[in-house]
Protein backbone atom coordinates (compact mmCIF):
# COMPACT_ATOMS: atom_id res chain seq x y z
CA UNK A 1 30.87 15.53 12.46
CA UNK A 2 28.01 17.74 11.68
CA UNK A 3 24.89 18.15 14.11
CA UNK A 4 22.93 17.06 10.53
CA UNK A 5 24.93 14.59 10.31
CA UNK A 6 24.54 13.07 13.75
CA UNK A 7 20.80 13.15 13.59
CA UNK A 8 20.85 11.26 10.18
CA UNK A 9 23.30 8.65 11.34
CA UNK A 10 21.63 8.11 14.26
CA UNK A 11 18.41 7.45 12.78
CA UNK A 12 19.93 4.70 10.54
CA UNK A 13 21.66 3.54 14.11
CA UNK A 14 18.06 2.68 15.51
CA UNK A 15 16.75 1.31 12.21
CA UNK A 16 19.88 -1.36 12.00
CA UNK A 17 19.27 -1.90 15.65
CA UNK A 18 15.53 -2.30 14.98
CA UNK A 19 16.76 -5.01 11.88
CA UNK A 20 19.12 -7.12 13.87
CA UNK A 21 15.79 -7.28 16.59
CA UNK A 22 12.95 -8.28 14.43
CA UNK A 23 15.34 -10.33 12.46
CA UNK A 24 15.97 -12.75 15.88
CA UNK A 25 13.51 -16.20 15.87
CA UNK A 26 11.81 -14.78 19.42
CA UNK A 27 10.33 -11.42 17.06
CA UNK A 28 8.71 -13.85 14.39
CA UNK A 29 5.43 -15.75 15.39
CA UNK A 30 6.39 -18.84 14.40
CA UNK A 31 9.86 -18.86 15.89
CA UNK A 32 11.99 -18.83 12.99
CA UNK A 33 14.77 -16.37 11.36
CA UNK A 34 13.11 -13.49 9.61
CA UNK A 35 13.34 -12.49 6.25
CA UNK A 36 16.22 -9.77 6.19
CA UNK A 37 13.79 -7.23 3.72
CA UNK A 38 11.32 -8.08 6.32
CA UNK A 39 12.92 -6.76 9.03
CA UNK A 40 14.63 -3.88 7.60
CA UNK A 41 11.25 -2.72 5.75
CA UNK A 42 9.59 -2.74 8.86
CA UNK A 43 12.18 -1.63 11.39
CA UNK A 44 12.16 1.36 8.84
CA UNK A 45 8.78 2.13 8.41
CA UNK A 46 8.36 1.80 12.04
CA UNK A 47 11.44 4.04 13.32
CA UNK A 48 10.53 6.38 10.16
CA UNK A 49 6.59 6.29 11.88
CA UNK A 50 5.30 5.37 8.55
CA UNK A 51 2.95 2.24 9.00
CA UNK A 52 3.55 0.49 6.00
CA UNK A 53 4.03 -2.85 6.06
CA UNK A 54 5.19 -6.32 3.98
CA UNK A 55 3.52 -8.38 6.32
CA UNK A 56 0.08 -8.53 8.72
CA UNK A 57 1.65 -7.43 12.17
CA UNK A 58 -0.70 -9.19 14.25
CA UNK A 59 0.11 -12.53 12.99
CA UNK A 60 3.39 -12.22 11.48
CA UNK A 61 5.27 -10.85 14.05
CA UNK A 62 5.39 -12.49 18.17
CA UNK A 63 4.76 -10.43 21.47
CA UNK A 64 8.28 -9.75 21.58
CA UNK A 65 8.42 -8.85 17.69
CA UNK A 66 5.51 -6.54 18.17
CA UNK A 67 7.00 -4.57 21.40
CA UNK A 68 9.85 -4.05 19.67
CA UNK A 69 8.26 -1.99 16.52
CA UNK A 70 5.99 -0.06 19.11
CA UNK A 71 9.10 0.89 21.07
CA UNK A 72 10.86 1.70 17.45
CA UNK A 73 7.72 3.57 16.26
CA UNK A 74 8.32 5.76 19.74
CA UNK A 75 11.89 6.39 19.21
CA UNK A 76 11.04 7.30 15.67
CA UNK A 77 8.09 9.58 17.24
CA UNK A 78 10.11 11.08 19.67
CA UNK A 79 13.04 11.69 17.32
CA UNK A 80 16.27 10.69 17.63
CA UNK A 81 18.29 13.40 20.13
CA UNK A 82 15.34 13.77 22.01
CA UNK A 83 15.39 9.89 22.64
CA UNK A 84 19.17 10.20 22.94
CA UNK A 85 18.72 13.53 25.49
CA UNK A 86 16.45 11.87 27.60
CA UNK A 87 18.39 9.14 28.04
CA UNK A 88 21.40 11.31 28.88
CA UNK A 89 19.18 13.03 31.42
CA UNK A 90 18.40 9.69 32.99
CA UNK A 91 21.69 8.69 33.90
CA UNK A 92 22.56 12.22 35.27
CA UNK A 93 24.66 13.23 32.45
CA UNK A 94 25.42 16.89 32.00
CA UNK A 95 25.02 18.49 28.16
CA UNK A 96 28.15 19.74 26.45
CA UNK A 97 27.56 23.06 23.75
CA UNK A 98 27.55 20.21 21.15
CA UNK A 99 24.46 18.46 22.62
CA UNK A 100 22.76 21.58 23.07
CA UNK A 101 23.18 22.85 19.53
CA UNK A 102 22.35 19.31 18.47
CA UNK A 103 18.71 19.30 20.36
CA UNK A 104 18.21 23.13 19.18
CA UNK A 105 18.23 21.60 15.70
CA UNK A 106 16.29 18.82 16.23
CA UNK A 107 13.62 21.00 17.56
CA UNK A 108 13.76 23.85 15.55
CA UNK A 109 14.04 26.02 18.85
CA UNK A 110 14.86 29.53 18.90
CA UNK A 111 17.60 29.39 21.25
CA UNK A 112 19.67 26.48 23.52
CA UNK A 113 18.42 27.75 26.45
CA UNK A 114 16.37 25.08 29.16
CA UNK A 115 16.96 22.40 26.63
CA UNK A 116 16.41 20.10 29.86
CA UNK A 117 12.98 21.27 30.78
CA UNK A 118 11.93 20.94 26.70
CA UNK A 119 12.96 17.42 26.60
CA UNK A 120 11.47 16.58 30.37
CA UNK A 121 8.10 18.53 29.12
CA UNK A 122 7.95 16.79 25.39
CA UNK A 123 8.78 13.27 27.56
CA UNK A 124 5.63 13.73 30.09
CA UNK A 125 3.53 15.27 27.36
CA UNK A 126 4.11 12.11 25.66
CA UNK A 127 3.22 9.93 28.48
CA UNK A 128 0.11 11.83 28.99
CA UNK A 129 -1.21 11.26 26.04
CA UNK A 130 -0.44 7.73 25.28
CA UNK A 131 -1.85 6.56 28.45
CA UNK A 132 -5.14 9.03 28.15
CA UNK A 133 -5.46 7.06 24.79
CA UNK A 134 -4.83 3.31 26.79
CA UNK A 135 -7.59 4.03 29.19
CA UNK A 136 -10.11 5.46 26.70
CA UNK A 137 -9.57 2.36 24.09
CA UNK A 138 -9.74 -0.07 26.87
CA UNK A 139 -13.50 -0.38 27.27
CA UNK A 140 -13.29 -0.85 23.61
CA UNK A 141 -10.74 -3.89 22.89
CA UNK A 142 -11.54 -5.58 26.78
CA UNK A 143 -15.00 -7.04 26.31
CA UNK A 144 -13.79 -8.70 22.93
CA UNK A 145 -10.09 -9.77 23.68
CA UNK A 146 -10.05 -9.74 27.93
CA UNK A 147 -7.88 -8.00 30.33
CA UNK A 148 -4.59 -9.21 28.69
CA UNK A 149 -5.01 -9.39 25.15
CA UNK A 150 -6.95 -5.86 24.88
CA UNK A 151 -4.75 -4.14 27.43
CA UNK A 152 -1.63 -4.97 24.82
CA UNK A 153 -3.96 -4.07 22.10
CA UNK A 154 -4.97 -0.38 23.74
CA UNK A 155 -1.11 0.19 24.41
CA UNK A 156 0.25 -0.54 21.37
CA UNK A 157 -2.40 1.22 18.65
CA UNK A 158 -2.56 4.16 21.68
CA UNK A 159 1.43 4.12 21.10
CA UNK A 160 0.87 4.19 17.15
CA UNK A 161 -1.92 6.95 16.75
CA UNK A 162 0.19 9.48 18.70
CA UNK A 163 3.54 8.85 16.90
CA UNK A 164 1.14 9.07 14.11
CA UNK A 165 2.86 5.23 12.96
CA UNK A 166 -0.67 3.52 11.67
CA UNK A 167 0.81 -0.27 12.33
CA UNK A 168 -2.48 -1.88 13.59
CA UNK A 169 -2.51 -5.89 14.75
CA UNK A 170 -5.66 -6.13 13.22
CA UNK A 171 -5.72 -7.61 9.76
CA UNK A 172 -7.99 -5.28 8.23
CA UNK A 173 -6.77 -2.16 10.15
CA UNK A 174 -9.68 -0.47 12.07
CA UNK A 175 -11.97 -1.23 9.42
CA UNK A 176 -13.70 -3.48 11.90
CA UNK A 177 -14.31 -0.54 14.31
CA UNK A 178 -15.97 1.76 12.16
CA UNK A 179 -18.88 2.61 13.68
CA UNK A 180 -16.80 3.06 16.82
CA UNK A 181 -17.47 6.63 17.59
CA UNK A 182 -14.87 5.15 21.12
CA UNK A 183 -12.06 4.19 18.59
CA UNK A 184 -12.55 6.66 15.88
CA UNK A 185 -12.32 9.73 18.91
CA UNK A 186 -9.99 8.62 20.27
CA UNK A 187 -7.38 7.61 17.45
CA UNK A 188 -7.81 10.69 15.70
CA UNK A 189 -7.54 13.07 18.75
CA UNK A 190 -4.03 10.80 19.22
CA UNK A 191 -3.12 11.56 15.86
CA UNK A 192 -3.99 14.77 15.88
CA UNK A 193 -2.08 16.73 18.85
CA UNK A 194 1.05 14.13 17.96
CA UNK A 195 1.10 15.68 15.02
CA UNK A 196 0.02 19.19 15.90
CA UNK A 197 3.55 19.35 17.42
CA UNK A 198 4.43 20.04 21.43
CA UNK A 199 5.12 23.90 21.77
CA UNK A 200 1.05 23.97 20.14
CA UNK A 201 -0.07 22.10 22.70
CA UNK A 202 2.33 24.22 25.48
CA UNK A 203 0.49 27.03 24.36
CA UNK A 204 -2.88 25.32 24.53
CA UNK A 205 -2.25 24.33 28.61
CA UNK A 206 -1.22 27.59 29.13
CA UNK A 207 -4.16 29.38 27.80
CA UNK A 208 -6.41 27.09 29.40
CA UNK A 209 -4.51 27.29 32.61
CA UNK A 210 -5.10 31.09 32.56
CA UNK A 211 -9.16 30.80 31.57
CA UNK A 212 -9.42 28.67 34.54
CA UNK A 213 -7.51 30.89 37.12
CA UNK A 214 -9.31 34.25 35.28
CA UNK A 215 -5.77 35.85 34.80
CA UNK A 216 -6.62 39.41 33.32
CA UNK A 217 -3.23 39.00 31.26
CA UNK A 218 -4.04 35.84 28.81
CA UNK A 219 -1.73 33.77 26.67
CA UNK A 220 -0.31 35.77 23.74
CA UNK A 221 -0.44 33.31 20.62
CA UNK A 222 2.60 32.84 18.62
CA UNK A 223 2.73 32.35 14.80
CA UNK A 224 3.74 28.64 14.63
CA UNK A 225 0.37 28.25 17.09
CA UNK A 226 -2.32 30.01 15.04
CA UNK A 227 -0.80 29.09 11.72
CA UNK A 228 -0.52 25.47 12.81
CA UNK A 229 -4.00 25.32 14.44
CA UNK A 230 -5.64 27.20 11.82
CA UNK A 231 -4.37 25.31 9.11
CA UNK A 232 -5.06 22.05 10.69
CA UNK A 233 -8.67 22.60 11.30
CA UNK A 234 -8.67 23.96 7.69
CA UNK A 235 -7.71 20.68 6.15
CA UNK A 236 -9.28 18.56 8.66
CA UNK A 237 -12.89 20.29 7.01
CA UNK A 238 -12.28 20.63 3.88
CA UNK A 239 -11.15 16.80 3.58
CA UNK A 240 -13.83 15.67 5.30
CA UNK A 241 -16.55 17.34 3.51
CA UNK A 242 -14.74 16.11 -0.06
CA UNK A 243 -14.69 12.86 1.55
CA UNK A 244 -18.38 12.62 2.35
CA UNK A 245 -19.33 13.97 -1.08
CA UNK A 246 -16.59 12.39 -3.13
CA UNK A 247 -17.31 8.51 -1.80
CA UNK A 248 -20.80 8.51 -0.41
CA UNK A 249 -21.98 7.27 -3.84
CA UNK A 250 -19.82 4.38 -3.47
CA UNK A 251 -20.70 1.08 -2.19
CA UNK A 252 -17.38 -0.36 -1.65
CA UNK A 253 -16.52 2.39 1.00
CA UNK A 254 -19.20 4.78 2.41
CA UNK A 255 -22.27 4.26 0.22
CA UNK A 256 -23.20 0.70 2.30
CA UNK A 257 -23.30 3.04 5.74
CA UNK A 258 -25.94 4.85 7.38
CA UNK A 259 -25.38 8.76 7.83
CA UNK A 260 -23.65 8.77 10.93
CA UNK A 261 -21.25 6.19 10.02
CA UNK A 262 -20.59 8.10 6.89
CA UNK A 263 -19.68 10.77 8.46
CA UNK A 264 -17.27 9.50 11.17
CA UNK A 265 -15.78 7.76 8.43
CA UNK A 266 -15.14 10.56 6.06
CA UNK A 267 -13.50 12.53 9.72
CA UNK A 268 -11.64 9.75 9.89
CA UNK A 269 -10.35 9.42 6.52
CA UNK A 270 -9.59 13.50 6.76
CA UNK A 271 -7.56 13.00 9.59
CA UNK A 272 -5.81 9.65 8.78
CA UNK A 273 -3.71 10.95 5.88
CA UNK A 274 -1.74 13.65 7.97
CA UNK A 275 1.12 11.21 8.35
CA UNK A 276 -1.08 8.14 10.54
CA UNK A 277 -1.70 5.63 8.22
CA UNK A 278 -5.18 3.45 9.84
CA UNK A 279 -7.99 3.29 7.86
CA UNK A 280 -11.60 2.46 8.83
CA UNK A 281 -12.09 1.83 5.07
CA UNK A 282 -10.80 -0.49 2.27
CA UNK A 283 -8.21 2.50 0.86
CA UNK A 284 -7.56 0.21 -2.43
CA UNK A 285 -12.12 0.69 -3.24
CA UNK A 286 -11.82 4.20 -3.13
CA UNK A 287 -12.62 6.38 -6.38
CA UNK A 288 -9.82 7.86 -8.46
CA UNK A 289 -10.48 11.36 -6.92
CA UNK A 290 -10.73 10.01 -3.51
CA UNK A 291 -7.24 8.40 -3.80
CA UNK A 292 -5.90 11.98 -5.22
CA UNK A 293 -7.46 14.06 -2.23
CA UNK A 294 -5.88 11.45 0.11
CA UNK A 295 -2.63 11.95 -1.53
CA UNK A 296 -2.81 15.70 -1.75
CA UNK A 297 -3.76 15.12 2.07
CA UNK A 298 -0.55 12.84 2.75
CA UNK A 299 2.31 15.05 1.02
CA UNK A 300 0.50 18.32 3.53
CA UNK A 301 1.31 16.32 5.99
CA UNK A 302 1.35 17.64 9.38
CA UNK A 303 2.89 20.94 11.93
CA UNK A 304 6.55 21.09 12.68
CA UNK A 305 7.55 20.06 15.68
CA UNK A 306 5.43 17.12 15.59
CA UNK A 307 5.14 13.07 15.28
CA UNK A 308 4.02 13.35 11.88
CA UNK A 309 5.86 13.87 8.57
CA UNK A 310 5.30 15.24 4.89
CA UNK A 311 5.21 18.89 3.33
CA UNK A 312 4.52 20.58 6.87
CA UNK A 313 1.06 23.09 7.13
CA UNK A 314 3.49 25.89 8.28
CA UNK A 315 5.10 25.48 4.38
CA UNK A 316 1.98 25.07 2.84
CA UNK A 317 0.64 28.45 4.32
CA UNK A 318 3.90 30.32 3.45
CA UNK A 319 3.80 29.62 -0.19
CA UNK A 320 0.02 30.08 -0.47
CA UNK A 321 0.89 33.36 1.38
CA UNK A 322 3.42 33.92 -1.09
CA UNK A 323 1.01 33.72 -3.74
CA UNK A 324 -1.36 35.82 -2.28
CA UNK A 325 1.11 38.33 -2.23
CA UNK A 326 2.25 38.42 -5.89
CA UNK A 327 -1.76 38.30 -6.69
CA UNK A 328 -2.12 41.33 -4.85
CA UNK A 329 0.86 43.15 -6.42
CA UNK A 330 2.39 43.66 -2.83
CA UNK A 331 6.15 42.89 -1.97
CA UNK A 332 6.15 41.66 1.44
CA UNK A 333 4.71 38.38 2.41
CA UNK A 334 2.65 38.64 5.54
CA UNK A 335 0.69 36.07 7.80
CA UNK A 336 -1.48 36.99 10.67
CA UNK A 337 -0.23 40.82 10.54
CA UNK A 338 3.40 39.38 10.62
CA UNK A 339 6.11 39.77 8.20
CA UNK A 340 7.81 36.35 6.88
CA UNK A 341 11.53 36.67 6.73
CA UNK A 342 13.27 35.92 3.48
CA UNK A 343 15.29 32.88 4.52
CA UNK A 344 11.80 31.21 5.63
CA UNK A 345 10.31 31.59 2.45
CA UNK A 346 13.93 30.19 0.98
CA UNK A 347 13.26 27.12 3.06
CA UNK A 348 9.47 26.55 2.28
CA UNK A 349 10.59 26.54 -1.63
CA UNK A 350 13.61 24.37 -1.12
CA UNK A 351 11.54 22.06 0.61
CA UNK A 352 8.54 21.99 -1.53
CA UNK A 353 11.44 21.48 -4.62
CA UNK A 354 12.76 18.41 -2.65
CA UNK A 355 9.63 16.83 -1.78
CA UNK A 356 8.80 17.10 -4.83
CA UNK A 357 11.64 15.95 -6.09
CA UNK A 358 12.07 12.79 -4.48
CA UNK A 359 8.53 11.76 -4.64
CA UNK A 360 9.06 11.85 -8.54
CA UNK A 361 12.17 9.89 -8.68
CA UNK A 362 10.89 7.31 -6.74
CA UNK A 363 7.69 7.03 -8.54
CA UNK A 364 9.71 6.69 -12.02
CA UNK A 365 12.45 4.30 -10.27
CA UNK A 366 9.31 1.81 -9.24
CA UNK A 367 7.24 2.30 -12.42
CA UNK A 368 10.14 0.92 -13.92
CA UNK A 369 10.96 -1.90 -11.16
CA UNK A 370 7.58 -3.55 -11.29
CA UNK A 371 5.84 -1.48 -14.77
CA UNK A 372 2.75 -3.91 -14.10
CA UNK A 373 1.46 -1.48 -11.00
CA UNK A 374 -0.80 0.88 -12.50
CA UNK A 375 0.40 4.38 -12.13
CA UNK A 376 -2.05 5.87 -9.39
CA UNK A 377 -1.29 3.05 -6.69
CA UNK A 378 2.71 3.62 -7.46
CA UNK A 379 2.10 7.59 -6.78
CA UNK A 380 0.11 6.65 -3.47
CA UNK A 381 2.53 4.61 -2.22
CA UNK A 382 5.31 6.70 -2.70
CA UNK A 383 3.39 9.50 -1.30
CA UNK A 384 2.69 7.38 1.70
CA UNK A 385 6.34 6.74 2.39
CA UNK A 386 7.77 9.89 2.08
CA UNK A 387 4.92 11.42 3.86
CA UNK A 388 5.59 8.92 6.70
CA UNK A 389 1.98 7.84 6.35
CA UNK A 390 1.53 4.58 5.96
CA UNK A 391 -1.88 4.54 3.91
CA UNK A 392 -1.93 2.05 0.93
CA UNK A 393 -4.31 0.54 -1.44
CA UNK A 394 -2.47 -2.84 -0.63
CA UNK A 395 0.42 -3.10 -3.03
CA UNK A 396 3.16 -3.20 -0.45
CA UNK A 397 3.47 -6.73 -0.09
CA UNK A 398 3.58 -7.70 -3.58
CA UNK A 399 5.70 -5.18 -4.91
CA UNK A 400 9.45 -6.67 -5.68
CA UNK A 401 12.71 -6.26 -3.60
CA UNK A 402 14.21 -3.67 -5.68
CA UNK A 403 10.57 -1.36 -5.01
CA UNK A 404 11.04 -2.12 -1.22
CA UNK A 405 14.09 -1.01 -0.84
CA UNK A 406 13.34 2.25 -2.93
CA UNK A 407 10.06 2.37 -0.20
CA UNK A 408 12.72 2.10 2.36
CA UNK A 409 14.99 5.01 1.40
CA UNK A 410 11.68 7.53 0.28
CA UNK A 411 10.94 6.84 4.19
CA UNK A 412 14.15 7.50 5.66
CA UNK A 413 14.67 10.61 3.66
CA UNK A 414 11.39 11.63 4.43
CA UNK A 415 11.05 11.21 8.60
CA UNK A 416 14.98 13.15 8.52
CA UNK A 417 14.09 15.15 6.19
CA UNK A 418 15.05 16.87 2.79
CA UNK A 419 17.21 19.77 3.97
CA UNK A 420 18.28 18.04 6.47
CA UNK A 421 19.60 15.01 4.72
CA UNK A 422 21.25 17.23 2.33
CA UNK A 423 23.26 19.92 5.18
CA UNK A 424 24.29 16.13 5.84
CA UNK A 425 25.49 15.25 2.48
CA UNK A 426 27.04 18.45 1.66
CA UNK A 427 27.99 20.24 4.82
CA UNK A 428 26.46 23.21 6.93
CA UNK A 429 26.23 26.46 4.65
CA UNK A 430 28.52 28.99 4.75
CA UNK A 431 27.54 32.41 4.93
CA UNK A 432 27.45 34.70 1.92
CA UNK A 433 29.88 37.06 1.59
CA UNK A 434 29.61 38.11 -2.14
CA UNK A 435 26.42 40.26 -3.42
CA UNK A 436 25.97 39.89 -7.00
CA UNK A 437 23.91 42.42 -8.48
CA UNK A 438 20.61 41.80 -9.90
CA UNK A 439 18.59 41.52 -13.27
CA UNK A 440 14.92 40.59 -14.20
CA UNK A 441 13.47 37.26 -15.51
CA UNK A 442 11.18 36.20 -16.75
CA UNK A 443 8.54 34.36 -14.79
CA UNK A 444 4.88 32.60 -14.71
């Protein structure tokens, strides 16, 4: 069996498991058998770290019921063969060349060298983070809930804004916390550096670590760090600027709000569509051009390497680098004084093709499953799930079984990925050994 292979399977492994778990009477609130779509939507959109959901969380679904998809949302976050690696770490297991080529993959490392240490550092990293985010939402959720209620309630949305999963046990999201600079900071920072991807954030403590010890030899920035970082803080402006300008006339979502709420709601909304899925605004009120930026925002997506899905910023700057290189009549595309190899630029366009791809066929295969929806909300939600989002203007419990399960399969082949899924389907490559000679077309 193929390393692709093995990662795909074992994603559907966890989802099944996930199933057979929230399916049990002790996962449901009111102690009954749960609805098998039920289940399998939300074991999916959990393991996939989507966020979208068939049912309210908070009331729907027991203690046990809602451990269960925070623990799914972390496998999902962590990915499966680091989840799998760690574990084999834990019992003392050594790795075999298989393993090792397996967690090379999964990572899109360079090499399967220290494989151990990655998957020790990605594990603490993760910790870190999570309980950072517990502590700082504590002072928020305590006062309201008490000790018990808003310490589950801190873990389990601290758990979600990292893997960048968006379930929330609130019925209206984090609508009700708007004005929470607390909630709003700390969410988004969570969703941020889960999605910004581990090796960034490496590079981040080790620059820092040399500032503080004045090291006259600093941190040399790699590629995936400044193209990742830049591109992130990019988006993160320009959406919330079109954000603020875009809905500030309307009453149904910022127009109600003084300035500084506006404002930490259009952040929010900038950073919530880069795979997260909470909103601190009613998504389905939002102007026509509001829902497009959002999903322009969702199928981006966020860096490799991270808890987040869609597009990937590294793609989007390699194709817009592409085109600035065919604007400016030059033949070699470049990116921070760095030459981008051929086979990268092969993979950016195959996986712009298939994201594009599937987000089509899945929009025409609903439109004609439930031809009521109207075609904007269809195109959102399908976005959302392939992006592993999680955003939606609050369709997903209505739509039929045959549109579920079509939400179900956009999210799986989106969290495993295009190219991925297909080296699964079809096989690894095998190298080229015939040249063909070439000849102009036409093009543009």
């Amino acid at each position: 069996m193929t390393v692709a292979r093995t990662i795909c399977l074992g994603f559907l492994a966890v989802i099944a498991v996930g199933t057979i778990l929230l399916m049990m009477p002790f996962s449901t609130s009111d102690g009954t058998w749960n609805n098998l779509i039920v289940a399998l939507f939300t074991s999916t959109s959990a393991v996939c770290v989507t966020g979208l959901s068939v049912v309210d969380p908070g009331t729907y679904f027991s203690f046990w019921g809602q451990v269960f998809i925070a623990l799914l949302a972390q496998i999902g976050g962590l990915g499966y063969m680091t989840t799998t690696t760690f574990l084999i770490l834990l019992i003392g297991r050594k790795f075999d060349m298989r393993q090792k080529i397996a967690i090379q993959q999964a990572l899109d490392r360079p090499g399967m060298s220290g494989s151990s240490q990655v998957i020790r550092s990605i594990i603490a990293t993760t910790l870190i983070f999570e309980i950072t985010g517990v502590f700082l939402l504590l002072p928020a959720f305590v006062p309201e809930y008490g000790w018990s209620q808003g310490l589950w309630l801190a873990i389990f949305h601290s758990i979600n804004a990292w893997n960048n999963a968006g379930f929330s046990l609130f019925k209206d999201n984090l609508i009700g916390y708007q004005s929470s600079f607390l909630v709003v900071f700390t969410i988004s920072m969570l969703i941020i550096f889960g999605g910004i991807g581990y090796q960034v954030i490496l590079e981040m403590y080790l620059w820092l670590r040399d500032r503080i010890h004045k090291k006259i030899q600093t941190q040399v920035f790699t590629l995936d760090f400044k193209v990742a970082t830049s591109t992130t803080l990019i988006l993160l402006a320009i959406g919330t600027i079109a954000f603020f300008c875009i809905e500030i006339r309307n009453p149904e979502t910022f127009g109600s709000l003084n300035l500084r709420d506006q404002i930490l709601v259009a952040w929010f909304q900038s950073v919530t569509p880069r795979t997260a899925g909470f909103n601190t605004i009613d998504i389905s009120k939002m102007t026509t051009a509001g829902l497009f930026i959002t999903i322009a925002l969702m199928f981006i997506g966020a860096s490799p390497g991270g808890t987040g899905g869609g597009m990937k910023t590294t793609t989007l700057r390699v194709l817009t680098s592409c085109t600035k290189t065919i604007l400016r009549g030059k033949e070699e595309v470049l990116l921070y004084d760095r030459k981008i190899a051929i086979t990268l630029i092969l993979k950016a366009v195959g996986v712009l093709v298939g994201s594009v791809a599937t987000v089509i066929f899945a929009t025409i295969l609903i439109s004609l499953t439930d031809p009521t929806l109207d075609f904007i909300q269809i195109l959102f939600e399908v976005v959302s799930a392939f992006a592993t989002v999680g955003l939606s203007t609050g369709i997903t419990a209505s739509i039929s079984t045959a549109a579920k399960l079509i939400l179900i399969v956009t999210m799986y082949v989106g969290r495993v990925g295009v190219l991925l899924l297909m080296s699964a389907v079809l096989g690894d490559p095998l190298p080229t050994r015939i040249h063909y000679p070439e000849e102009n077309l036409l093009v543009g």
